[in-house]
Protein backbone atom coordinates (compact mmCIF):
# COMPACT_ATOMS: atom_id res chain seq x y z
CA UNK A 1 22.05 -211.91 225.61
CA UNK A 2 19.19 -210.09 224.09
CA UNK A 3 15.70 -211.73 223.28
CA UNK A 4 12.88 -210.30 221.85
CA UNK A 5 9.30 -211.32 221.98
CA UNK A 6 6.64 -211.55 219.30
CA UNK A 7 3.45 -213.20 220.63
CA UNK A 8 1.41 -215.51 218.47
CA UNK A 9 0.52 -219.09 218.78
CA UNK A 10 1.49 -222.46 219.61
CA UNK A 11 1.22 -226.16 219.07
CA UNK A 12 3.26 -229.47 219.26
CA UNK A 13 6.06 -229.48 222.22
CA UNK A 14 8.85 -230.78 220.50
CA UNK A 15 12.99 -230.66 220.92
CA UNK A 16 14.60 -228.25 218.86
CA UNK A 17 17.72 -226.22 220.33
CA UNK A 18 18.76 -222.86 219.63
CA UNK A 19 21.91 -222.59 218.36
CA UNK A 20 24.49 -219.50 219.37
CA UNK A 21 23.32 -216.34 218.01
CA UNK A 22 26.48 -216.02 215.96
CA UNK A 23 25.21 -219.05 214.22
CA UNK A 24 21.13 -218.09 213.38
CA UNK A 25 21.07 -217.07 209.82
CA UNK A 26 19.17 -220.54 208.78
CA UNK A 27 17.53 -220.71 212.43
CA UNK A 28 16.20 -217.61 212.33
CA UNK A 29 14.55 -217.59 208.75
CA UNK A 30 13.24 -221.20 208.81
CA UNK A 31 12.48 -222.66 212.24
CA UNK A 32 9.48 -222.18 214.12
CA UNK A 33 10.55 -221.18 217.70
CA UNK A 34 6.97 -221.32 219.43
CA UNK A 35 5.25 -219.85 222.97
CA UNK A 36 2.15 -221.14 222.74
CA UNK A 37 -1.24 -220.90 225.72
CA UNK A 38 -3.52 -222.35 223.21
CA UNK A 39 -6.44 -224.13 224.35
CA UNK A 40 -5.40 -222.68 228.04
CA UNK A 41 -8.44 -220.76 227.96
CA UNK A 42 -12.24 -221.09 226.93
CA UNK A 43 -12.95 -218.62 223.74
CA UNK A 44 -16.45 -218.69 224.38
CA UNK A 45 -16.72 -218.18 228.33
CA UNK A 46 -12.82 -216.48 228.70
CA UNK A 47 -12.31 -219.48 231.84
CA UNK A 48 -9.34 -221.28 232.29
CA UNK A 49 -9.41 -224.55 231.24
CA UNK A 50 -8.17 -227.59 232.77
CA UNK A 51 -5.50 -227.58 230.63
CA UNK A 52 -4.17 -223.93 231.46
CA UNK A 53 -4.82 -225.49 235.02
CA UNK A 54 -1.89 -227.34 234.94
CA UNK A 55 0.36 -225.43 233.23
CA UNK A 56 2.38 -222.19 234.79
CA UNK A 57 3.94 -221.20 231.63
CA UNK A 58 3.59 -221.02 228.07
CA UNK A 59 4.23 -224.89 226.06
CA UNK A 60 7.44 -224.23 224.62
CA UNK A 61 8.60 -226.13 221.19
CA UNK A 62 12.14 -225.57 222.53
CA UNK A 63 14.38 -225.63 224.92
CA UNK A 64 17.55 -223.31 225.91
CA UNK A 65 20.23 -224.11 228.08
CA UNK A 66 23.74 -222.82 229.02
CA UNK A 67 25.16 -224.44 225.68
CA UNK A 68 22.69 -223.34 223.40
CA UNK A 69 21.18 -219.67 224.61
CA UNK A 70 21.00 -217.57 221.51
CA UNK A 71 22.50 -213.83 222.46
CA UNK A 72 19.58 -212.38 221.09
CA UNK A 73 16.35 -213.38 220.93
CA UNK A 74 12.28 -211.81 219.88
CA UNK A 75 9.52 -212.97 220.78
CA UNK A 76 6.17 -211.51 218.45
CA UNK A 77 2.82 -211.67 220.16
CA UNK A 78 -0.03 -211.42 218.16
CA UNK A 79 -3.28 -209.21 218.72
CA UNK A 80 -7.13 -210.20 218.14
CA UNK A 81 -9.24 -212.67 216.23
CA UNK A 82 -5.92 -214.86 214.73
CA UNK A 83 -6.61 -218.47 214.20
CA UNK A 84 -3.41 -220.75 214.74
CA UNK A 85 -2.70 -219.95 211.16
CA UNK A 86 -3.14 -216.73 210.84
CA UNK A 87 -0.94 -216.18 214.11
CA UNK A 88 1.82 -218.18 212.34
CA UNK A 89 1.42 -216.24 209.14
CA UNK A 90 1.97 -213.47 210.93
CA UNK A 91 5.03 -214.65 212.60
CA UNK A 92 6.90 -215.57 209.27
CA UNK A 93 5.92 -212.02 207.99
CA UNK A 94 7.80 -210.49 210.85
CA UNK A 95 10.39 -212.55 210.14
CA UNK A 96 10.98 -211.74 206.84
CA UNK A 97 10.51 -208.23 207.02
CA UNK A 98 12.71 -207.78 209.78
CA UNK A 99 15.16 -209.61 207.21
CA UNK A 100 14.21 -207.30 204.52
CA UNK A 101 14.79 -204.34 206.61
CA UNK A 102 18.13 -205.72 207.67
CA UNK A 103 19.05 -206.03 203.69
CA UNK A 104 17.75 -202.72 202.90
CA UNK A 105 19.75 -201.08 205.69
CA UNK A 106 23.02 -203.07 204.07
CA UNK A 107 24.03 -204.67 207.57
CA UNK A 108 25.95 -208.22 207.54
CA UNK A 109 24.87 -208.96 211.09
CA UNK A 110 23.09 -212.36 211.33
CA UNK A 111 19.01 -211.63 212.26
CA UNK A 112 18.18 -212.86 215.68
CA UNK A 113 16.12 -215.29 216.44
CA UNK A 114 12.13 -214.57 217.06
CA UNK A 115 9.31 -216.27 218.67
CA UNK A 116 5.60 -216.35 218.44
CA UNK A 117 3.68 -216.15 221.40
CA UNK A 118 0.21 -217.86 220.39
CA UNK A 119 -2.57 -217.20 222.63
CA UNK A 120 -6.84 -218.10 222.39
CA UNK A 121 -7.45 -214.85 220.87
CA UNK A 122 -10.01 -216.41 218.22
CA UNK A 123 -13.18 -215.22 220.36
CA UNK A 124 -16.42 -214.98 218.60
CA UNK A 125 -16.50 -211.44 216.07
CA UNK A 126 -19.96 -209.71 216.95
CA UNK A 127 -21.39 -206.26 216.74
CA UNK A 128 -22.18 -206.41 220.53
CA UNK A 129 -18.88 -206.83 221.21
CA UNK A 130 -19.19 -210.11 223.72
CA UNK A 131 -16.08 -211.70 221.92
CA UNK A 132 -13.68 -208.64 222.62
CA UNK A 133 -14.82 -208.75 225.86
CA UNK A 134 -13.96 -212.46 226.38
CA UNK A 135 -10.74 -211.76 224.25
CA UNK A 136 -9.45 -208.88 226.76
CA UNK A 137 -10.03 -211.48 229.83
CA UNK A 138 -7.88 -213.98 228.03
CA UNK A 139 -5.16 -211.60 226.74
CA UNK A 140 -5.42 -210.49 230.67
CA UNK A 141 -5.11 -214.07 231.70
CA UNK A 142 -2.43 -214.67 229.65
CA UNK A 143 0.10 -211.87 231.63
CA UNK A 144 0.64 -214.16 234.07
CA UNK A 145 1.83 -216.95 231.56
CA UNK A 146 3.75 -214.61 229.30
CA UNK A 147 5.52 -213.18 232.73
CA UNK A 148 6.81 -217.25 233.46
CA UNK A 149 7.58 -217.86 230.40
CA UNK A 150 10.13 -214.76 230.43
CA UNK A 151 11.25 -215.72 234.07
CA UNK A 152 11.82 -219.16 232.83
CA UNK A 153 13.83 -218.13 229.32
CA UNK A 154 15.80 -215.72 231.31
CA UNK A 155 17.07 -218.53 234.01
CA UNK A 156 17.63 -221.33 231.46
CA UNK A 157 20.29 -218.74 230.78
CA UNK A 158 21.56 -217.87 233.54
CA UNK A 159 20.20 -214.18 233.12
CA UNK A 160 22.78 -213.69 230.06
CA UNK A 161 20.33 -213.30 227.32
CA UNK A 162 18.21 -210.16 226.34
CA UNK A 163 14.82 -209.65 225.95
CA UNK A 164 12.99 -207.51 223.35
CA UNK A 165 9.10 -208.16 222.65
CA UNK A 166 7.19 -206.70 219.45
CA UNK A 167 2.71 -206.64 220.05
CA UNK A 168 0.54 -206.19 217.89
CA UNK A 169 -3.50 -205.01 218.74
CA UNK A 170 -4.53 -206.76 221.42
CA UNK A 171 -1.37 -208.70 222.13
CA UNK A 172 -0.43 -205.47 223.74
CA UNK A 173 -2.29 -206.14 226.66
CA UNK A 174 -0.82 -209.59 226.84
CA UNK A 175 2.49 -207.44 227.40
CA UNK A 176 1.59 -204.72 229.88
CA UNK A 177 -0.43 -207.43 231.83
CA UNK A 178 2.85 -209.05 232.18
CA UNK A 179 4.73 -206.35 232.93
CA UNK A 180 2.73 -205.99 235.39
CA UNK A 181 2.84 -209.76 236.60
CA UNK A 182 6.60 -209.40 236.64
CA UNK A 183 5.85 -207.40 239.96
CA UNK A 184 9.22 -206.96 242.15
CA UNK A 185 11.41 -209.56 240.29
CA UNK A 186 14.50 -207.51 238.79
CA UNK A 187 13.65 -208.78 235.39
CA UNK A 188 14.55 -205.71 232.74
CA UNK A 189 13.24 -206.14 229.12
CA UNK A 190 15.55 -204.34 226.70
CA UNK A 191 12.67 -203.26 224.29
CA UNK A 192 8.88 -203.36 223.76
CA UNK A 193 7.50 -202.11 220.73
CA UNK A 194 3.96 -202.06 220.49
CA UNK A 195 2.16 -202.10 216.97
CA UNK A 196 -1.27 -200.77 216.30
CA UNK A 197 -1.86 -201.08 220.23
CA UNK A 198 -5.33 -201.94 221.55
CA UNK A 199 -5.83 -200.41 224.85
CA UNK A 200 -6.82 -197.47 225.99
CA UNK A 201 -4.26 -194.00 225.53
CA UNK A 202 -4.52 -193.95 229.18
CA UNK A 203 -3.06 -196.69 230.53
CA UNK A 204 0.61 -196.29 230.06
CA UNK A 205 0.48 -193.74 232.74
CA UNK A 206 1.88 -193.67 235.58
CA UNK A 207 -0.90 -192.07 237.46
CA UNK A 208 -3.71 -194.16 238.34
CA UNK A 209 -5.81 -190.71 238.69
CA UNK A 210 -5.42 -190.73 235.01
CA UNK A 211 -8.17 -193.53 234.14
CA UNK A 212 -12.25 -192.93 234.89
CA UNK A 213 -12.75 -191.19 231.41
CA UNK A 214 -14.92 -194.16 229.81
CA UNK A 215 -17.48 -196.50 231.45
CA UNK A 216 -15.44 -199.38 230.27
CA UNK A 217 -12.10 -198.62 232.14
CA UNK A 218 -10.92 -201.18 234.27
CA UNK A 219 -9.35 -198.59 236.72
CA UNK A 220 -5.46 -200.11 235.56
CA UNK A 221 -2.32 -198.08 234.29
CA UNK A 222 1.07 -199.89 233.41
CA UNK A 223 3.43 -196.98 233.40
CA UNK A 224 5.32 -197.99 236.97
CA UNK A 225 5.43 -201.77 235.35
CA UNK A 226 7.08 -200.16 232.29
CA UNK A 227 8.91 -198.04 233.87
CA UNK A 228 10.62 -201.26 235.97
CA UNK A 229 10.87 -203.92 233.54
CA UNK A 230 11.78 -202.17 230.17
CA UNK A 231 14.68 -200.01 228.95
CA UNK A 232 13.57 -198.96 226.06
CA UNK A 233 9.34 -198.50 225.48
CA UNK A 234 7.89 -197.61 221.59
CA UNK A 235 4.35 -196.71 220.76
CA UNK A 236 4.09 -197.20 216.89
CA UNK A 237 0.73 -195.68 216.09
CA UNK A 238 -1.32 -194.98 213.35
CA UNK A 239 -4.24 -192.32 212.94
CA UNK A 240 -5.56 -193.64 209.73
CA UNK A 241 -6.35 -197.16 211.03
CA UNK A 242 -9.21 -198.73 210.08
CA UNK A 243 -9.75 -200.70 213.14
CA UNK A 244 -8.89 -198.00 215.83
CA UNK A 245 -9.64 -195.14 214.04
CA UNK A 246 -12.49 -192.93 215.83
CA UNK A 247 -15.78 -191.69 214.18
CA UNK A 248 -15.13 -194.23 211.17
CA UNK A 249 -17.67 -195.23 208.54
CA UNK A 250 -19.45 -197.48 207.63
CA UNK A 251 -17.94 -199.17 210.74
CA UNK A 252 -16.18 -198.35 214.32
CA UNK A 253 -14.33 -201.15 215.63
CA UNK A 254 -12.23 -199.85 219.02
CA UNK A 255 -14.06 -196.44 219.61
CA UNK A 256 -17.46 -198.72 219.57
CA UNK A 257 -16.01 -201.87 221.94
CA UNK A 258 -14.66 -199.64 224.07
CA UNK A 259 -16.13 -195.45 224.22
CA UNK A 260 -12.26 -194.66 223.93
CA UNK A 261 -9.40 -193.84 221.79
CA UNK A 262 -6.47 -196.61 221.23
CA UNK A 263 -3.41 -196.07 222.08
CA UNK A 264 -2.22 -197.27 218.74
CA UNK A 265 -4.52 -194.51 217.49
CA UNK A 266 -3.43 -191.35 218.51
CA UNK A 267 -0.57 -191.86 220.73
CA UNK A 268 -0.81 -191.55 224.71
CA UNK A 269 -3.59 -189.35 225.81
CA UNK A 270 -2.51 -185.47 226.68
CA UNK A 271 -1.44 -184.71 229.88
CA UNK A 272 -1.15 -188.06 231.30
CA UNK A 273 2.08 -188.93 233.21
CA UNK A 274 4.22 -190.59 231.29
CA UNK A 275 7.06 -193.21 231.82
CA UNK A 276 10.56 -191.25 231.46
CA UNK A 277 11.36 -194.58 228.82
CA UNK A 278 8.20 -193.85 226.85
CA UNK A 279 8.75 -193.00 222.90
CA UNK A 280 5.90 -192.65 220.34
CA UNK A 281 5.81 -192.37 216.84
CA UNK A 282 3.14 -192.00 213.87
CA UNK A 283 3.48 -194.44 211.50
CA UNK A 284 1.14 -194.16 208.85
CA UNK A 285 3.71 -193.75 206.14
CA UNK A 286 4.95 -197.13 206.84
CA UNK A 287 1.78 -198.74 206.54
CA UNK A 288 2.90 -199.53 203.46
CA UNK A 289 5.78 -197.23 201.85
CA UNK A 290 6.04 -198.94 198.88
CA UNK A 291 2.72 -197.34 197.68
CA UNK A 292 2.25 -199.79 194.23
CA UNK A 293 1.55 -202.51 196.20
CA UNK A 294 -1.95 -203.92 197.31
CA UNK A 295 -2.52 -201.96 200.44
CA UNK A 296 -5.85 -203.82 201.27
CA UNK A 297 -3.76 -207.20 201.67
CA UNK A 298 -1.16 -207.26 203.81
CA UNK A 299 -1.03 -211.33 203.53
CA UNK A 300 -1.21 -211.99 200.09
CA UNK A 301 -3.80 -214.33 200.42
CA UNK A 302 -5.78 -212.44 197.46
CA UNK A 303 -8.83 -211.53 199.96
CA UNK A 304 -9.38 -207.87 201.48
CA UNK A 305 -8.14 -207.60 205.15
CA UNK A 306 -10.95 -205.55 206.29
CA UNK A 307 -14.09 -206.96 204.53
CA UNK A 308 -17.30 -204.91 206.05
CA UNK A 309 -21.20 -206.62 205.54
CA UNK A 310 -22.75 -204.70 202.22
CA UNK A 311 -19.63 -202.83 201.57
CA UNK A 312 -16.79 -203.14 199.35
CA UNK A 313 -13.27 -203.77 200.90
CA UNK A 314 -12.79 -199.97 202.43
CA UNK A 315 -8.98 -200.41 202.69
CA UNK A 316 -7.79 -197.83 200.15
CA UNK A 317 -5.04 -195.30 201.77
CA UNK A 318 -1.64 -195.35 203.17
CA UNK A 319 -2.03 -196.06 206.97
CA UNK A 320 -5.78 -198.08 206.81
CA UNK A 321 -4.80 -201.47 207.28
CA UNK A 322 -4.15 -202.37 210.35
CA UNK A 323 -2.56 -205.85 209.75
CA UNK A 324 0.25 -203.74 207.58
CA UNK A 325 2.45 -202.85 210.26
CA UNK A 326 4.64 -206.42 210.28
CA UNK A 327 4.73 -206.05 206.31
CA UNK A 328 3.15 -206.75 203.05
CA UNK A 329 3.51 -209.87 201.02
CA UNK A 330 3.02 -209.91 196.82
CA UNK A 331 -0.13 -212.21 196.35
CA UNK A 332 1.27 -213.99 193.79
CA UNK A 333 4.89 -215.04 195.03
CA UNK A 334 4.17 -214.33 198.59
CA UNK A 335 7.55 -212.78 199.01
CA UNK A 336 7.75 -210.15 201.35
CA UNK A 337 7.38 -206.96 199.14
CA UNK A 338 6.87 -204.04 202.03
CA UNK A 339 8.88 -204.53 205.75
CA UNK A 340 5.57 -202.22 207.51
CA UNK A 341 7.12 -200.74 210.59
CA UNK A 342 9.83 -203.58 210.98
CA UNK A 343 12.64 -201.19 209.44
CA UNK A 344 11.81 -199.11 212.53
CA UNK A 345 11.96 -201.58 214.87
CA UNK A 346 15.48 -203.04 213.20
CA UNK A 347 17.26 -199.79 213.66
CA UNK A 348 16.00 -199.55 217.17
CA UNK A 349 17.18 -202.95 217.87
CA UNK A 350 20.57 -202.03 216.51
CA UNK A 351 20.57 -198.63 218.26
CA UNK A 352 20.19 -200.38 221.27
CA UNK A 353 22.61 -203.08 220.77
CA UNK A 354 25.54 -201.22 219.12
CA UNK A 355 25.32 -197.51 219.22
């Protein structure tokens, strides 16, 4: 059984089953299947609350078993600066453009199910950068969490299900951290894509000599942990976006925070040693295709996505926004009206599956 991961956010625990995957048409395009640490951490000081204290795993809203493990399943996991909502928004736009994608690519195959990992990534948004800081303690924090939470999905089903995850921004170092916390267990993921990734180039390496070119490293590289827990590994990146995008104006957001170049930027840094599973691509022709749409809002809530003090929205090319990658919704009906990157990620799913 396959599952695959999309981090976002959480909330109530309640009861509701998954049903067989041959059976997740209405499942998978209206129920909320949540992972959610929220409130596990402090988004001021990054600590642990007491809350997260007693808790080893993610608060699930459902609950597998050997009569109801889906044979597929993904789990999205949001990056930066989401609020609950936003994180849930974000969720249901995967959702539906992975459906869209599906439609456009004229297969019958039900869509599997997908789950939002929510995390505390609402830190404060400052100039000084204090709130990414605090943010990239909690998305480390959270490895551990995300890493149970797998362990525990994978045992409620007897090892028989799959596991794909799909990150976006800063939600990718949710997922290498837990790679990472997955440490000697013989837990294999089947895919990871990573969206508009927010760490450094660097640190999918598998040479730890390969860090020490910023002030801000932290000295870590995930490319043994990817290497041992994941089949298949995709870097979907994006030179034109706003948000990663180096030497920027008005504004640097990653280059500034950090004094490096994002993965999700450029690709992995030249010369690095790679993971033999590793696969990049540029993706700024996805971000959107359909190029009569709104490209400044990805949401469709009507409002710029990257709105910059004293200037007007700057969001005005193929490839700049960088919450386009899980799709474009029409203002107006809110229907999804661009699938982003998730056609990609669809035919990678069924490559790996089927082919």
């Amino acid at each position: 059984m396959v599952i695959i991961i999309i981090i976002g956010l959480s909330t109530v625990i309640l009861c509701t089953p998954i049903q067989s995957y041959q059976q997740q048409s209405q499942l998978s395009s209206s129920s909320e299947l949540i992972l959610s640490t929220r409130h596990f951490f402090d988004t001021f000081s990054g600590f642990m609350t007491p809350r997260g204290q007693q808790h080893s795993a993610a608060v699930a809203n459902f609950q597998l078993d050997e009569q109801n493990c889906p044979k597929d399943l993904a789990i999205y996991v949001h990056g930066v600066w989401a609020e609950e909502p936003e994180a849930v928004e974000q969720y249901e736009r995967v959702k539906g453009s992975y459906q869209l994608a599906l439609n456009s690519m004229g297969q019958n195959a039900q869509p599997m199910p997908i789950a939002l990992y929510s995390w505390d990534s609402n830190t404060q948004i400052d100039i000084l950068g204090l709130g990414w800081d605090t943010a990239k303690d909690i998305a480390d924090g959270n490895g551990q969490f995300l890493a149970n939470s797998l362990i525990k999905l994978n045992n409620d089903c007897s090892s028989h299900m799959g596991i794909d995850i799909i990150a976006h921004s800063l939600g990718a170092r949710v997922v290498l951290s837990a790679l990472r916390e997955l440490g000697t267990t013989n837990l294999k993921i089947n895919t990871v894509h990573l969206m508009g990734s927010a760490v450094d180039n660097e640190e999918i390496s598998m040479n730890a000599s390969d860090t020490h070119d910023s002030l801000y490293d932290d000295d870590l590289v995930y490319g043994d942990a990817i290497a041992n827990h994941v089949t298949k590994f995709y870097n979907l990146f994006d030179p034109e976006d706003d948000r990663l995008q180096n030497g920027r104006e008005p504004y640097e957001y990653y280059p500034l925070y950090e004094n490096d170049t994002a993965l999700g930027s450029k690709g992995a840094q030249l010369g690095i040693v790679r993971p033999s599973n590793y696969t990049e691509m540029n993706v700024i022709n996805e971000i959107p295709r359909n190029t009569s749409i709104n490209f400044a809002d990805a949401d469709g809530d009507g409002v710029c996505d990257l709105e910059e003090l004293g200037y007007p929205c700057q969001i005005q090319s193929v490839g700049d926004n960088h919450r386009g990658y899980m799709g474009f919704r029409d203002s107006t009906t809110k229907h999804i009206v661009d699938d982003g990157v998730m056609d990609i990620i669809a035919t990678n799913w069924l490559q790996a599956r089927f082919m």
